[in-house]
Protein backbone atom coordinates (compact mmCIF):
# COMPACT_ATOMS: atom_id res chain seq x y z
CA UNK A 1 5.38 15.37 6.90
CA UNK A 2 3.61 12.62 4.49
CA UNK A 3 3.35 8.74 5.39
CA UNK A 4 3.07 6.68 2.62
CA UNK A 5 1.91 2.87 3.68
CA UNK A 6 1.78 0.15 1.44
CA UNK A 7 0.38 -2.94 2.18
CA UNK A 8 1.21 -6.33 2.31
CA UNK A 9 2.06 -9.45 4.04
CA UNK A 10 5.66 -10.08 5.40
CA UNK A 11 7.51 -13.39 4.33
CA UNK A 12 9.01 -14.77 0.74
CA UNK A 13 6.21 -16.65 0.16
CA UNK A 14 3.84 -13.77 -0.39
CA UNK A 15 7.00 -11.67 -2.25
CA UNK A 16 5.04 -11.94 -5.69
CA UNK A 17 1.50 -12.12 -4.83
CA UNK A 18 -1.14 -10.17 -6.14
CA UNK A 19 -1.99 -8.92 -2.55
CA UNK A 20 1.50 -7.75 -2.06
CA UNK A 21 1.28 -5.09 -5.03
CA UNK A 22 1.21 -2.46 -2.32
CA UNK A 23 4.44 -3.13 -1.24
CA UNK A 24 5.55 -3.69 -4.97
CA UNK A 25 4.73 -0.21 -5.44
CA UNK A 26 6.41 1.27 -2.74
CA UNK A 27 9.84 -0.41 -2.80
CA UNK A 28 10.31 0.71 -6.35
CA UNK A 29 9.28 4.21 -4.84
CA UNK A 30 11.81 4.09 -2.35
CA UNK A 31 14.37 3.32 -4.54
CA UNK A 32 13.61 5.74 -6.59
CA UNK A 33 14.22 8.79 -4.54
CA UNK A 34 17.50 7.04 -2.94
CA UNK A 35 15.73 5.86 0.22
CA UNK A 36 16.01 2.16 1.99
CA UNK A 37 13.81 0.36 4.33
CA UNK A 38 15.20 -0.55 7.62
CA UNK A 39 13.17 -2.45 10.05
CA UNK A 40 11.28 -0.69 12.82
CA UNK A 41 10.36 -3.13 15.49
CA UNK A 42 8.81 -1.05 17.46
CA UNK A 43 6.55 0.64 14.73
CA UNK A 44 6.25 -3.02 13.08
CA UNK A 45 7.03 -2.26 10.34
CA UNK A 46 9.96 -1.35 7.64
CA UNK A 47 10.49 2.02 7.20
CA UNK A 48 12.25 4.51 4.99
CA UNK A 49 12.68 8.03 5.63
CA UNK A 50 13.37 11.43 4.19
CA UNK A 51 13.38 14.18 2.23
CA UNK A 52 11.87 14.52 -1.97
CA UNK A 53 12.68 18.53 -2.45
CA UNK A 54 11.30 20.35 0.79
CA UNK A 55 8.80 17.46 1.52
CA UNK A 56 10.09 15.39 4.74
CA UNK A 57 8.54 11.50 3.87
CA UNK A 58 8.16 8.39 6.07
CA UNK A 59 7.21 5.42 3.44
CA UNK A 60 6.43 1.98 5.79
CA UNK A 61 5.81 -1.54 4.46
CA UNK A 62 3.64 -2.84 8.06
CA UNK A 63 5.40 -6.55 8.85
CA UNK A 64 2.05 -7.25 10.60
CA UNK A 65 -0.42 -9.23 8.32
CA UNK A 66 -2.35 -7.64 5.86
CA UNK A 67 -5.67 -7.68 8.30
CA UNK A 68 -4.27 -6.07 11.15
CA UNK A 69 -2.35 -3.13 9.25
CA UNK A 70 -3.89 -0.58 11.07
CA UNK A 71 -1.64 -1.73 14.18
CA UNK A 72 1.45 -0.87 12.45
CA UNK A 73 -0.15 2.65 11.23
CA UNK A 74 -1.52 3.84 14.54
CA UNK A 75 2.06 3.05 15.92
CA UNK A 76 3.28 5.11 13.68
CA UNK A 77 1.25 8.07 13.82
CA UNK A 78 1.88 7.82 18.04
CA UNK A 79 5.39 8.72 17.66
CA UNK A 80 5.31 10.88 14.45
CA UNK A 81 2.27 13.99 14.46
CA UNK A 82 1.20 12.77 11.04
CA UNK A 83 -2.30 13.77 10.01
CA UNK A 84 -4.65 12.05 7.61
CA UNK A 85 -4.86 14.01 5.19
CA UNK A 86 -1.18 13.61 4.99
CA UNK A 87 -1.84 9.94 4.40
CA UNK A 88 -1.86 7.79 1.48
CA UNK A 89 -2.25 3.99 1.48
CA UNK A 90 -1.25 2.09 -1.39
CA UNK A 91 -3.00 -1.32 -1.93
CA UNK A 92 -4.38 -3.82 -4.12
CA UNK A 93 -8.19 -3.76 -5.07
CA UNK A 94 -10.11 -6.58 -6.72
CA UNK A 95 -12.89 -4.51 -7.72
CA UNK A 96 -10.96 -2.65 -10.05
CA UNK A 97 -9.59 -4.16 -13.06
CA UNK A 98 -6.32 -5.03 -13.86
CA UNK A 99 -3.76 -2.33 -14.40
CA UNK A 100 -6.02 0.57 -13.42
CA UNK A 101 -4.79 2.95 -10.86
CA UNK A 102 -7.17 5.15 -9.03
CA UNK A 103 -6.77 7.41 -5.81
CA UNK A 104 -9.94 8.40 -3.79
CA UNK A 105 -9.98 10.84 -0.80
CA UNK A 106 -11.82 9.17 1.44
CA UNK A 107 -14.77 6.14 2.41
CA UNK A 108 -15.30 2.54 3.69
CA UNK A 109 -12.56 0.06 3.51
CA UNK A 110 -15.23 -1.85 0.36
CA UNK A 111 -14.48 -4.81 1.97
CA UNK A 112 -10.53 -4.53 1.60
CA UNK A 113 -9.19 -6.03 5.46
CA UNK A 114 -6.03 -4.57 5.40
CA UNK A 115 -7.64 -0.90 4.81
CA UNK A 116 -10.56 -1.59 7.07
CA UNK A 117 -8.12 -2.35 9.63
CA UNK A 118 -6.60 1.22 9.65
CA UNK A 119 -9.82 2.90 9.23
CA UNK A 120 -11.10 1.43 12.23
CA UNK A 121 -7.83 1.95 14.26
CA UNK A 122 -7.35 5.34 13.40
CA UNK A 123 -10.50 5.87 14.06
CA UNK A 124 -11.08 7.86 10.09
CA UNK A 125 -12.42 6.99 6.60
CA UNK A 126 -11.22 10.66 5.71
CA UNK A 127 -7.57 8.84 4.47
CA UNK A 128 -6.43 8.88 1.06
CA UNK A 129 -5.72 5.44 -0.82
CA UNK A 130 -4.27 4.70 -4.04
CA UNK A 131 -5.98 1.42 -5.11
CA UNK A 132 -4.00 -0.77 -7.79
CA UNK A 133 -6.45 -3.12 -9.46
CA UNK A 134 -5.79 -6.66 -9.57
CA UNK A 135 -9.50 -7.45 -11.10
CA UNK A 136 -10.73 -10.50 -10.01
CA UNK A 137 -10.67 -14.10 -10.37
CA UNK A 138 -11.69 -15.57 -13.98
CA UNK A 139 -13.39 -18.39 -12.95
CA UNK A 140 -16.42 -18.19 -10.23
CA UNK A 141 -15.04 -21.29 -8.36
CA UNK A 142 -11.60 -19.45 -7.89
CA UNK A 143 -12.38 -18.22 -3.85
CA UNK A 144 -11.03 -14.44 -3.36
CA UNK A 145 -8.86 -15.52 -0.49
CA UNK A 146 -6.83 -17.61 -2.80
CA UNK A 147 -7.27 -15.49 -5.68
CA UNK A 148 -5.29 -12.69 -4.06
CA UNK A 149 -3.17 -14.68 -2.11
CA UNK A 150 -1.74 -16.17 -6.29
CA UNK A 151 1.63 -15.23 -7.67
CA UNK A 152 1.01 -13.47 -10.83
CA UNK A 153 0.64 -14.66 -14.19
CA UNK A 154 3.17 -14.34 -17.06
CA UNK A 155 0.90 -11.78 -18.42
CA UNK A 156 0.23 -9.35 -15.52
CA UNK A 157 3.92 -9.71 -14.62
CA UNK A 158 5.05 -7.76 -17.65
CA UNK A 159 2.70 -5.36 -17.31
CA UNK A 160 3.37 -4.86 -13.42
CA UNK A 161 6.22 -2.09 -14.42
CA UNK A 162 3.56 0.18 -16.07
CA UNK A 163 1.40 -0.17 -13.23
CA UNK A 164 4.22 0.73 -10.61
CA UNK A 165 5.16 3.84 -12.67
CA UNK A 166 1.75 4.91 -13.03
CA UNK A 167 1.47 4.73 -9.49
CA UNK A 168 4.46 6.60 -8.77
CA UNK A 169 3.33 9.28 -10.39
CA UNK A 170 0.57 9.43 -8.44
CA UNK A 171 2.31 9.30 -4.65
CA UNK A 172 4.64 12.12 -5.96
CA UNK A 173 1.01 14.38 -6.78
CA UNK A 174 -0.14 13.49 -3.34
CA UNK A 175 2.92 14.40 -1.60
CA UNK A 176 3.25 17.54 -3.69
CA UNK A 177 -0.32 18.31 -3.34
């Protein structure tokens, strides 16, 4: 079994943020292989699961905040024996630029809350993360918080659909390992 988490924060007012490109990615996933979150109250999160080929996938969107994601995941992996190397966490990354998509195996959080909050209550760095990059801010008075926490511009909005396809690709490599 593979969990897929993408991270966000719940609520319309975050729908089209640049932090929210986690759970961007994973909706169009979802509805790509015929699967629909439901909410999990319990788990805190929305879920979807099922089956791409002979692979059984759980794909959850945490409804916690963004810095206390790792609550949602250790639920999670309580009721379901998921490892981590069975693990992949899909988020946005300011240190990367713009439209690149990278995966990496395993580290520190670099400073992202929402991954530093699983690491630490899971208790592992050794969990796989696809990282969208969002870049970061153009101008130096621009703070982070609000950087990330901006809808997205004209410009990275039609290239968001490249991004999310590249990334797709990616998740179904992972869970076909």
């Amino acid at each position: 079994m593979h969990l897929i988490v993408g991270l966000g924060n719940p609520g319309k007012e975050y729908e089209k943020t640049r932090h929210n490109l986690g759970f961007l990615i994973v909706d169009a996933f979802v509805k790509k292989h015929g699967l629909e979150f439901r909410p999990k109250r319990s788990f805190e999160s929305e879920m979807a699961e099922g089956q791409i080929d002979t692979n059984r996938i759980i794909v959850a969107k945490p409804q916690t905040f963004m810095n206390i994601s790792g609550r949602a995941v250790l639920n999670i992996t309580k009721k379901h024996p998921i490892t981590t190397d069975k693990m992949l966490i899909v988020f946005d990354d300011v240190d990367i630029k713009f439209g690149d998509v990278r995966i990496k195996k395993s580290g520190s959080s670099a400073g992202h809350k929402g991954m530093e909050s699983i690491i630490q209550h899971l208790s592992s760095n050794n969990i796989t993360r696809l990282r969208a990059g969002i870049g970061r801010p153009s101008h130096p008075d621009i703070k982070l918080e609000d950087f990330v926490l901006q809808k997205w511009t004209k410009n990275e909005e039609d290239q968001l659909q490249t991004i999310i396809e590249n990334s797709i690709k990616i998740i179904e490599e992972f869970i076909y390992g």
